[in-house]
C-alpha atoms as a PDB file:
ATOM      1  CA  UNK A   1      10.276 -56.558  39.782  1.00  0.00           C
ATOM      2  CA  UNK A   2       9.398 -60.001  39.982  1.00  0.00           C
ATOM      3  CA  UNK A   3       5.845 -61.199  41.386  1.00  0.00           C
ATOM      4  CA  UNK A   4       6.857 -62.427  44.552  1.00  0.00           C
ATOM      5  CA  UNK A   5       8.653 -59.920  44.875  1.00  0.00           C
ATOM      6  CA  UNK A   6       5.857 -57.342  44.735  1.00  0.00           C
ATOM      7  CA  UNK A   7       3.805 -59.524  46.894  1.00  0.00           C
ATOM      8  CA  UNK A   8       6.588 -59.553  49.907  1.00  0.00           C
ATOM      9  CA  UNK A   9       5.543 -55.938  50.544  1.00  0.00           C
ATOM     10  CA  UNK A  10       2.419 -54.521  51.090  1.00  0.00           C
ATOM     11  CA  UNK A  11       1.151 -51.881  48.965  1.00  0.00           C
ATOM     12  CA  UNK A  12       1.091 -49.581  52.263  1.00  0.00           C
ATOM     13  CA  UNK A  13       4.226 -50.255  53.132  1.00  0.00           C
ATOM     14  CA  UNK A  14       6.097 -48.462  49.741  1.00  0.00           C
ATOM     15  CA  UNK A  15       8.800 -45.803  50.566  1.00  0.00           C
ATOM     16  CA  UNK A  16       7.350 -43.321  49.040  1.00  0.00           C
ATOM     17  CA  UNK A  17       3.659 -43.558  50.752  1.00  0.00           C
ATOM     18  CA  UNK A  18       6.109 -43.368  54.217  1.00  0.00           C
ATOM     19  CA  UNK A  19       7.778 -40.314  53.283  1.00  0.00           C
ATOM     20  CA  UNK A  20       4.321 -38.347  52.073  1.00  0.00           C
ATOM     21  CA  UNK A  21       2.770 -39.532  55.499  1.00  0.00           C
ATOM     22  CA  UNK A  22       5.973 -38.796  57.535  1.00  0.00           C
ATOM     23  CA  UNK A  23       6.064 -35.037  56.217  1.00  0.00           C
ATOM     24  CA  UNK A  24       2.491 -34.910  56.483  1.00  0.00           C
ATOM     25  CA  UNK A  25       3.044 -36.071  60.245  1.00  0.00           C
ATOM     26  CA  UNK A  26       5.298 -33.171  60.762  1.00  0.00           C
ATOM     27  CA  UNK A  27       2.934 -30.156  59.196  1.00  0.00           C
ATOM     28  CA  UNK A  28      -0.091 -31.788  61.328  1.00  0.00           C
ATOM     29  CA  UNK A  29       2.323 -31.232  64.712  1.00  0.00           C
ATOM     30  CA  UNK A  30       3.713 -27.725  63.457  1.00  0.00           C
ATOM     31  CA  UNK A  31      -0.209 -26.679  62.328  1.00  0.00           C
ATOM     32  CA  UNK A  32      -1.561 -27.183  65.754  1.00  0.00           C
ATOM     33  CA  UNK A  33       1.400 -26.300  67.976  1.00  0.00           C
ATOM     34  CA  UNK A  34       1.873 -23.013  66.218  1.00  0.00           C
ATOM     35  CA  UNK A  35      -1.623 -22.353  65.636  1.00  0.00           C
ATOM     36  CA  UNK A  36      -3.598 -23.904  67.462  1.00  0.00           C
ATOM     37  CA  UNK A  37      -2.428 -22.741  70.825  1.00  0.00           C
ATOM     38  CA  UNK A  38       0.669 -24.952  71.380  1.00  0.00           C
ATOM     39  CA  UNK A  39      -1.090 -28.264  71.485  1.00  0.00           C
ATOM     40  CA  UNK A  40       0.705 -31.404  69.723  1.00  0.00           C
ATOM     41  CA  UNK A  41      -1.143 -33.179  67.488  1.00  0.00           C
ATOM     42  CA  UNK A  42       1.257 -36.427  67.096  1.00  0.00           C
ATOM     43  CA  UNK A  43       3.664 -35.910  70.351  1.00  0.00           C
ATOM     44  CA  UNK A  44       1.029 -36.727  73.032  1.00  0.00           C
ATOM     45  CA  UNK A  45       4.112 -37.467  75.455  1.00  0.00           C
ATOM     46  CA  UNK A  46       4.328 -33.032  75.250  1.00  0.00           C
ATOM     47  CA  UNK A  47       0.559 -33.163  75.624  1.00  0.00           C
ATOM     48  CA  UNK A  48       0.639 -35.531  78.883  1.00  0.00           C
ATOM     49  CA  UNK A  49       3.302 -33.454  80.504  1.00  0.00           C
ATOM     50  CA  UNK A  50       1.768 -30.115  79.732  1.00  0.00           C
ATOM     51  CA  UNK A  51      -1.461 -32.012  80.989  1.00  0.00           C
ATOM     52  CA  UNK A  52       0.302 -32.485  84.304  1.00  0.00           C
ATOM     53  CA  UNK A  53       1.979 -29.024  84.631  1.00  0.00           C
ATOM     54  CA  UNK A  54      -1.591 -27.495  84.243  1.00  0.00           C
ATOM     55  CA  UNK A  55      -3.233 -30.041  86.773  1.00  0.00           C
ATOM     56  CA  UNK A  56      -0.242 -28.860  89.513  1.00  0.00           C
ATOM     57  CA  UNK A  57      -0.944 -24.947  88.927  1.00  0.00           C
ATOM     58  CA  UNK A  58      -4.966 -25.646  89.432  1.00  0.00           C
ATOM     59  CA  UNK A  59      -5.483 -24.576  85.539  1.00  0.00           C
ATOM     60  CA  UNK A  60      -7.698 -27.201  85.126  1.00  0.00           C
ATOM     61  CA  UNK A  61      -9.772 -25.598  82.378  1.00  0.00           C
ATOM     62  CA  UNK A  62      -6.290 -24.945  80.435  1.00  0.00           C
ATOM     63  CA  UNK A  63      -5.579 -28.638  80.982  1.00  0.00           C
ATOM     64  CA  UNK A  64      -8.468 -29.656  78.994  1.00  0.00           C
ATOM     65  CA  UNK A  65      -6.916 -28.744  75.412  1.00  0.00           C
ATOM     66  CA  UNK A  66      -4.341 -30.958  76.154  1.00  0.00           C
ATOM     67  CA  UNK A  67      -6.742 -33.688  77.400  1.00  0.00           C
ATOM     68  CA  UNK A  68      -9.162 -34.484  75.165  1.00  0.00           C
ATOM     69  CA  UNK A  69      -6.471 -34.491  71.990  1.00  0.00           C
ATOM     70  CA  UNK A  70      -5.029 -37.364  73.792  1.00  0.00           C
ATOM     71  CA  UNK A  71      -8.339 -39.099  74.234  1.00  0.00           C
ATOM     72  CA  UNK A  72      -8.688 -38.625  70.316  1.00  0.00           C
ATOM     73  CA  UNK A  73      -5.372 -39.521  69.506  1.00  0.00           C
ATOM     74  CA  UNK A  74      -6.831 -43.067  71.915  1.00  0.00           C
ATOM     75  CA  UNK A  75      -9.987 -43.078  69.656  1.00  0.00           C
ATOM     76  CA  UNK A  76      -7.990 -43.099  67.008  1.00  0.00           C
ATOM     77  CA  UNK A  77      -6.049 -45.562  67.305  1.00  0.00           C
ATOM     78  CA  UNK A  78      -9.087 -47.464  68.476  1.00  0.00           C
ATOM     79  CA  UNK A  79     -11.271 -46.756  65.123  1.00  0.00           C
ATOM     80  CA  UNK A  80      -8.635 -47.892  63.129  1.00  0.00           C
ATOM     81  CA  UNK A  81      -7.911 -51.158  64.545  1.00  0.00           C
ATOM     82  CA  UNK A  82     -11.895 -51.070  64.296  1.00  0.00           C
ATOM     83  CA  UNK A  83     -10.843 -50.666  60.542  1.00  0.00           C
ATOM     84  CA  UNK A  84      -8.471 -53.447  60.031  1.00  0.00           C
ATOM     85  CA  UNK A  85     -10.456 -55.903  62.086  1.00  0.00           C
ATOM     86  CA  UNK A  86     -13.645 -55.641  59.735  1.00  0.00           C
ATOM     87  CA  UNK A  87     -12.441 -55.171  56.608  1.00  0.00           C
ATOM     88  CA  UNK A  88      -8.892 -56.701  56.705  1.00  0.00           C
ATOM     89  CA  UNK A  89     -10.201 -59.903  54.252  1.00  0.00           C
ATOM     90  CA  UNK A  90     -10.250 -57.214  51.827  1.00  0.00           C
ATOM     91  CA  UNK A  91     -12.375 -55.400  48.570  1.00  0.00           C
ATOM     92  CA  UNK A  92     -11.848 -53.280  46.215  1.00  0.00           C
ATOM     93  CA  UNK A  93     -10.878 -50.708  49.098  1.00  0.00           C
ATOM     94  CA  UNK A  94      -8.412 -51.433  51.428  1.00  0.00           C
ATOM     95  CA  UNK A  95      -9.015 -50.904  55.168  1.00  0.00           C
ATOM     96  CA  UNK A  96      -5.794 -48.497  55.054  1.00  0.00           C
ATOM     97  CA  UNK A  97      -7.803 -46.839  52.040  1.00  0.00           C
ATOM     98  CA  UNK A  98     -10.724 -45.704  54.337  1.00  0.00           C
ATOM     99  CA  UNK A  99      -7.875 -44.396  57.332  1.00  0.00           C
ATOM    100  CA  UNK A 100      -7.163 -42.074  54.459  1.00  0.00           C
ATOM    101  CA  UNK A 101      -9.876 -41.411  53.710  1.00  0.00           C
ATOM    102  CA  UNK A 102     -11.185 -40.078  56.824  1.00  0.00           C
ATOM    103  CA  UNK A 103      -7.901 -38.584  57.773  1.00  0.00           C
ATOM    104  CA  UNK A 104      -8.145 -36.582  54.610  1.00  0.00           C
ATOM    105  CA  UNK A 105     -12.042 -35.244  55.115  1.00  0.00           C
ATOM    106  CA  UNK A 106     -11.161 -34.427  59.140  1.00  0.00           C
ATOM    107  CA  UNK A 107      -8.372 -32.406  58.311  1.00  0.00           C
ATOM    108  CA  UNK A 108     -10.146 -30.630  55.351  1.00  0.00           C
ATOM    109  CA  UNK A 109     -12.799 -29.944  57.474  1.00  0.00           C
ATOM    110  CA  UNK A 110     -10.249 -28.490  60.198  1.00  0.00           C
ATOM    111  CA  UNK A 111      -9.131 -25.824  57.847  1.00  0.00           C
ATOM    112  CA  UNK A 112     -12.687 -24.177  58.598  1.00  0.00           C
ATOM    113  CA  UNK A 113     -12.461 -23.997  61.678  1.00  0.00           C
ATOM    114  CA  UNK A 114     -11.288 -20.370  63.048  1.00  0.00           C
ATOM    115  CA  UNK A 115      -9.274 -20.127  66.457  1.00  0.00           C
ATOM    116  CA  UNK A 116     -12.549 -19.590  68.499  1.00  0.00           C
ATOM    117  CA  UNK A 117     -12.762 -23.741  67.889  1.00  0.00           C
ATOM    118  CA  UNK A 118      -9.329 -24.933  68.656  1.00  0.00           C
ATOM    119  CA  UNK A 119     -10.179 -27.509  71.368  1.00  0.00           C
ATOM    120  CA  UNK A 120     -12.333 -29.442  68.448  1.00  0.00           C
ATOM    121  CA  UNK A 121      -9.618 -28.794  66.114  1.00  0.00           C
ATOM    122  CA  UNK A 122      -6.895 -29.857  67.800  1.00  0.00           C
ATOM    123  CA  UNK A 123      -8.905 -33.386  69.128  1.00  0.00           C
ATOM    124  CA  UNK A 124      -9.955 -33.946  65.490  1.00  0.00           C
ATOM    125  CA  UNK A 125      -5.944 -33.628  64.089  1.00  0.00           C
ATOM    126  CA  UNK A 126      -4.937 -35.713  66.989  1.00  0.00           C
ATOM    127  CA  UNK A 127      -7.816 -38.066  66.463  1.00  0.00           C
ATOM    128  CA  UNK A 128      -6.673 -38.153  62.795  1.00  0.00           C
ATOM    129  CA  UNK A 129      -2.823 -38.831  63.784  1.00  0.00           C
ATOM    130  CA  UNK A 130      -3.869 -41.930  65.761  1.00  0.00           C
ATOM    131  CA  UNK A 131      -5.726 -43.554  62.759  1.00  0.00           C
ATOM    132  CA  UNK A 132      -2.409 -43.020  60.678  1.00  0.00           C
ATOM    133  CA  UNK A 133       0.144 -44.116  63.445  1.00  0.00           C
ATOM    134  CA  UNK A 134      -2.206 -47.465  63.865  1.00  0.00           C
ATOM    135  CA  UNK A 135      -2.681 -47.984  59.864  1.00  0.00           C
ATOM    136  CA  UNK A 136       0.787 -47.122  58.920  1.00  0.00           C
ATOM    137  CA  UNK A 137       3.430 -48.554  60.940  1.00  0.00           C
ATOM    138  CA  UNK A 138       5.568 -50.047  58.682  1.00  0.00           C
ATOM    139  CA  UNK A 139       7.973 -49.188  55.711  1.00  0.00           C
ATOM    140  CA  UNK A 140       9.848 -51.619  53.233  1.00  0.00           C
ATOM    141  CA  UNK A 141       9.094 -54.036  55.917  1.00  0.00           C
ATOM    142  CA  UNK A 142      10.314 -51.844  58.900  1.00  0.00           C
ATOM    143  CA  UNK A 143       8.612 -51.269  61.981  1.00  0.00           C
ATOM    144  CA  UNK A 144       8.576 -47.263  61.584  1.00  0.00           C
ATOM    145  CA  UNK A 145       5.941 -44.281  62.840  1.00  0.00           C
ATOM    146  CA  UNK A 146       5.273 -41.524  60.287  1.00  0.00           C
ATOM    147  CA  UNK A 147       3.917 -39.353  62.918  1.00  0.00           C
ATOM    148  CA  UNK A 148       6.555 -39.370  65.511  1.00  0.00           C
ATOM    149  CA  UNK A 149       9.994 -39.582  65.850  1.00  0.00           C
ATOM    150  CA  UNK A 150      11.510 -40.841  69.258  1.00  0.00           C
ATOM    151  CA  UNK A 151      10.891 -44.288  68.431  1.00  0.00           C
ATOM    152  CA  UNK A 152      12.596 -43.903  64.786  1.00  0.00           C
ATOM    153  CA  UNK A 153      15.688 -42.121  66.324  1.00  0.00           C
ATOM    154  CA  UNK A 154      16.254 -45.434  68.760  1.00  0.00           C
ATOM    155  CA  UNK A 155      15.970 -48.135  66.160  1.00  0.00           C
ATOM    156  CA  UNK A 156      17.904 -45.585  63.929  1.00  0.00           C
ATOM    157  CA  UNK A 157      20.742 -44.925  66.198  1.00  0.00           C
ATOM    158  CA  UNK A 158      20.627 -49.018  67.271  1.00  0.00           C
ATOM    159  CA  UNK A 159      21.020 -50.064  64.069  1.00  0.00           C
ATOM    160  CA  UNK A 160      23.724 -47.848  63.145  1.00  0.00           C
ATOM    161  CA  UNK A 161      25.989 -48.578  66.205  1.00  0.00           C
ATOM    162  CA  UNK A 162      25.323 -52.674  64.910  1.00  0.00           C
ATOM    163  CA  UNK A 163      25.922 -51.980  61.319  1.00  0.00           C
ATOM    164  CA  UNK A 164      29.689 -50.052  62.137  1.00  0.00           C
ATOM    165  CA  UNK A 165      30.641 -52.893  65.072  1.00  0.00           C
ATOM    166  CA  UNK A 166      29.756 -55.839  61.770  1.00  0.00           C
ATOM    167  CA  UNK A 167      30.336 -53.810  58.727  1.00  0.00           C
ATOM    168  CA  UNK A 168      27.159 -54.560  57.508  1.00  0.00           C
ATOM    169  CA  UNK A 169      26.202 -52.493  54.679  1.00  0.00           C
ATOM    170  CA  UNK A 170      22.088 -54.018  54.945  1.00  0.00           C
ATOM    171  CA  UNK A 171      21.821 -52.984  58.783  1.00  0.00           C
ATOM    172  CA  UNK A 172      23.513 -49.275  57.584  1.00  0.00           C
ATOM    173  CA  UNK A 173      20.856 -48.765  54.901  1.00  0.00           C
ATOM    174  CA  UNK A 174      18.251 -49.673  57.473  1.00  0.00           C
ATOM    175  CA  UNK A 175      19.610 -47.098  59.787  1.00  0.00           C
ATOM    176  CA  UNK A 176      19.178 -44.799  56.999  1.00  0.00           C
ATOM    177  CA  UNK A 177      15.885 -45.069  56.050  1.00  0.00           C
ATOM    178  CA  UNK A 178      15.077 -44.468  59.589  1.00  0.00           C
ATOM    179  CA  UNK A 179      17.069 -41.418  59.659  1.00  0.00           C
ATOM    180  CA  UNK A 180      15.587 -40.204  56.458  1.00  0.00           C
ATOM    181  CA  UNK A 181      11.936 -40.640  57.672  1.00  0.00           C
ATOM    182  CA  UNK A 182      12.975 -38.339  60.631  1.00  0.00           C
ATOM    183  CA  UNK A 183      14.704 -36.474  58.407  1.00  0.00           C
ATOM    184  CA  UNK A 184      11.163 -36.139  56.162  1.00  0.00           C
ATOM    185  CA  UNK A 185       9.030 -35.683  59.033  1.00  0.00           C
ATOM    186  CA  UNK A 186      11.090 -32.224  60.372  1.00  0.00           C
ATOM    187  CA  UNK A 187      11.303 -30.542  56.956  1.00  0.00           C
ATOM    188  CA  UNK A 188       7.011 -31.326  57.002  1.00  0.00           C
ATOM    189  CA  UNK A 189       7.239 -29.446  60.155  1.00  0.00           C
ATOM    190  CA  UNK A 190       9.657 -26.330  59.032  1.00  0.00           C
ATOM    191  CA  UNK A 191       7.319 -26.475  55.720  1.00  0.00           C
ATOM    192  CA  UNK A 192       4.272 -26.638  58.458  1.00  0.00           C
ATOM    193  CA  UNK A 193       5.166 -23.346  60.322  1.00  0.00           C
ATOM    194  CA  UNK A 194       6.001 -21.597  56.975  1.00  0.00           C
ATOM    195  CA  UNK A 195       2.340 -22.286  55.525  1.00  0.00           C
ATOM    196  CA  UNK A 196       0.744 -21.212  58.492  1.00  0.00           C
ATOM    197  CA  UNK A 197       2.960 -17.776  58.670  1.00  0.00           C
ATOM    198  CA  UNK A 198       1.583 -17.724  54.910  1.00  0.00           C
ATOM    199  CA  UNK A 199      -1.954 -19.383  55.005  1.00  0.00           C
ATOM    200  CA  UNK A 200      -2.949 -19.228  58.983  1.00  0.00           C
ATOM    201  CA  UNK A 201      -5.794 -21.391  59.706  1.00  0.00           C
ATOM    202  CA  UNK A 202      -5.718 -22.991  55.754  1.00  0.00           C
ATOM    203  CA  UNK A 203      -2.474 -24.337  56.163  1.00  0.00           C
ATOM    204  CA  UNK A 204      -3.638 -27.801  57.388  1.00  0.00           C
ATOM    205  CA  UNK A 205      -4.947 -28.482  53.886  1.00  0.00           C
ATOM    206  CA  UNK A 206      -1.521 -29.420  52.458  1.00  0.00           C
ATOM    207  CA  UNK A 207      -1.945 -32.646  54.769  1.00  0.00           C
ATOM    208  CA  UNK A 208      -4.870 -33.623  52.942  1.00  0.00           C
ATOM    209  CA  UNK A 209      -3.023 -33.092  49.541  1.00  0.00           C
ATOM    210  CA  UNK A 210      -0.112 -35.418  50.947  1.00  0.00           C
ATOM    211  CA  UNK A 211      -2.302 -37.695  52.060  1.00  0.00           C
ATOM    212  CA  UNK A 212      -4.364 -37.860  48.469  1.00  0.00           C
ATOM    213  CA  UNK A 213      -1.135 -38.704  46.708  1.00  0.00           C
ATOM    214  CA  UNK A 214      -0.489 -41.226  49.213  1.00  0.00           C
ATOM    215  CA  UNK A 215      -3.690 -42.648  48.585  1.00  0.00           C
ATOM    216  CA  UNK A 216      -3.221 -42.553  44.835  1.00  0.00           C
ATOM    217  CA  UNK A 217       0.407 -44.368  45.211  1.00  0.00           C
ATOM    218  CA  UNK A 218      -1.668 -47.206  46.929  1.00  0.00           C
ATOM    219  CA  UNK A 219      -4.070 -47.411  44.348  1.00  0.00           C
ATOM    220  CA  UNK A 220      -1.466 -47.202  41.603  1.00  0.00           C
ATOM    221  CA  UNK A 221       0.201 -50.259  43.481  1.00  0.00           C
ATOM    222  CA  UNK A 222      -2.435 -52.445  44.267  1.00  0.00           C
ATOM    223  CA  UNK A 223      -3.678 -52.250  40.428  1.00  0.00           C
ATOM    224  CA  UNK A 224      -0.164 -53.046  39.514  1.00  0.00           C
ATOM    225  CA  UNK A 225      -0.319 -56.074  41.839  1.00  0.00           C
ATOM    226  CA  UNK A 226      -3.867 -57.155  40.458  1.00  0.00           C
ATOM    227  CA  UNK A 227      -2.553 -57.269  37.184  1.00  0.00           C
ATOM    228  CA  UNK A 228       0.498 -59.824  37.860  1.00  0.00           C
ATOM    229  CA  UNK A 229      -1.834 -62.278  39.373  1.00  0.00           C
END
């Protein structure tokens, strides 16, 4: 691949860094749902209408647990645009390198917590779900989430209707890779509710492994980029 070539996409932005993230998106959602008391971790749409069921019975203290994961999935998101804002002129670690980074220690850390602490658990995989929905939103150049799937399924289905009423191949292969990242992201959940059948409360710590290779793709990529400059 030619220089400016490699330099048209961002290191981040490599399919296969997407698909590790998208199936780690999946187990996270899987882990906690099945669980961790049937709290999302990445769908906080579920979490806002379970929120609102709960508020109408007068459960209020039920409709904490789905609460406060959305107010972490917020801080999140919030920490890292914190992230990209002061350290986006760069290093030798990338601001996406430290979203990693964290991700991978809070979910580590979840795996010792037993079910007596699934409030904190769940608010720390949802808190670690906004960081990578913020830091990782596109693929090859494509606007895409690895964490949830209703906006992938739109541009997906959008850009498939447009590629059969042109015949054009490039708008097909987009559709594809959108359809594939969904694709990824429900195996990572199947995978997700087999590990914890196998591994209960452990299970999480696959995410951390995805995420590591992920992290080593990156570094892999930006050393490869270094080196044609």
């Amino acid at each position: 691949m030619k220089r400016n070539e490699l330099q048209k996409t961002q290191m981040s932005e490599s399919l296969l860094v997407g698909l590790l993230l998208a199936f780690s998106g999946g187990l996270m959602d899987a882990y906690t749902y099945v669980f961790r008391g049937g709290v999302f971790a990445n769908a906080q749409t579920g979490n806002l209408i379970l929120l609102g069921i709960n508020l109408f019975d007068g459960s209020f203290h039920n409709a904490l647990k789905y609460l406060f994961p959305v107010l972490s999935f917020t801080l999140g998101v919030l920490l890292a645009q914190g992230f990209r804002l002061a350290f986006q002129k760069g290093g030798k670690l990338h601001w996406r390198h430290l979203s990693l980074l964290l991700e991978i220690a809070l979910l580590t850390a979840v795996s010792f917590l037993s079910a007596d602490n699934n409030l904190l658990a769940n608010c720390m995989v949802s808190f670690a779900c906004g960081v990578q929905v913020q830091s990782f939103r596109k693929i090859r150049g494509n606007h895409l989430a690895t964490t949830m799937c209703i906006g992938n399924l739109r541009t997906a289905t959008e850009f498939l209707v447009n590629a059969v009423h042109e015949k054009n191949l490039r708008l097909f292969k987009r559709a594809c890779l959108y359809y594939g990242v969904i694709a990824v992201f429900s195996v990572g959940a199947v995978c997700g509710n087999a590990l914890v059948r196998a591994f209960g409360q452990r299970a999480i710590l696959a995410s951390p492994v995805l995420l590591l290779a992920a992290f080593g793709v990156m570094c892999i990529r930006a050393k490869q980029d270094d080196g044609l400059k």
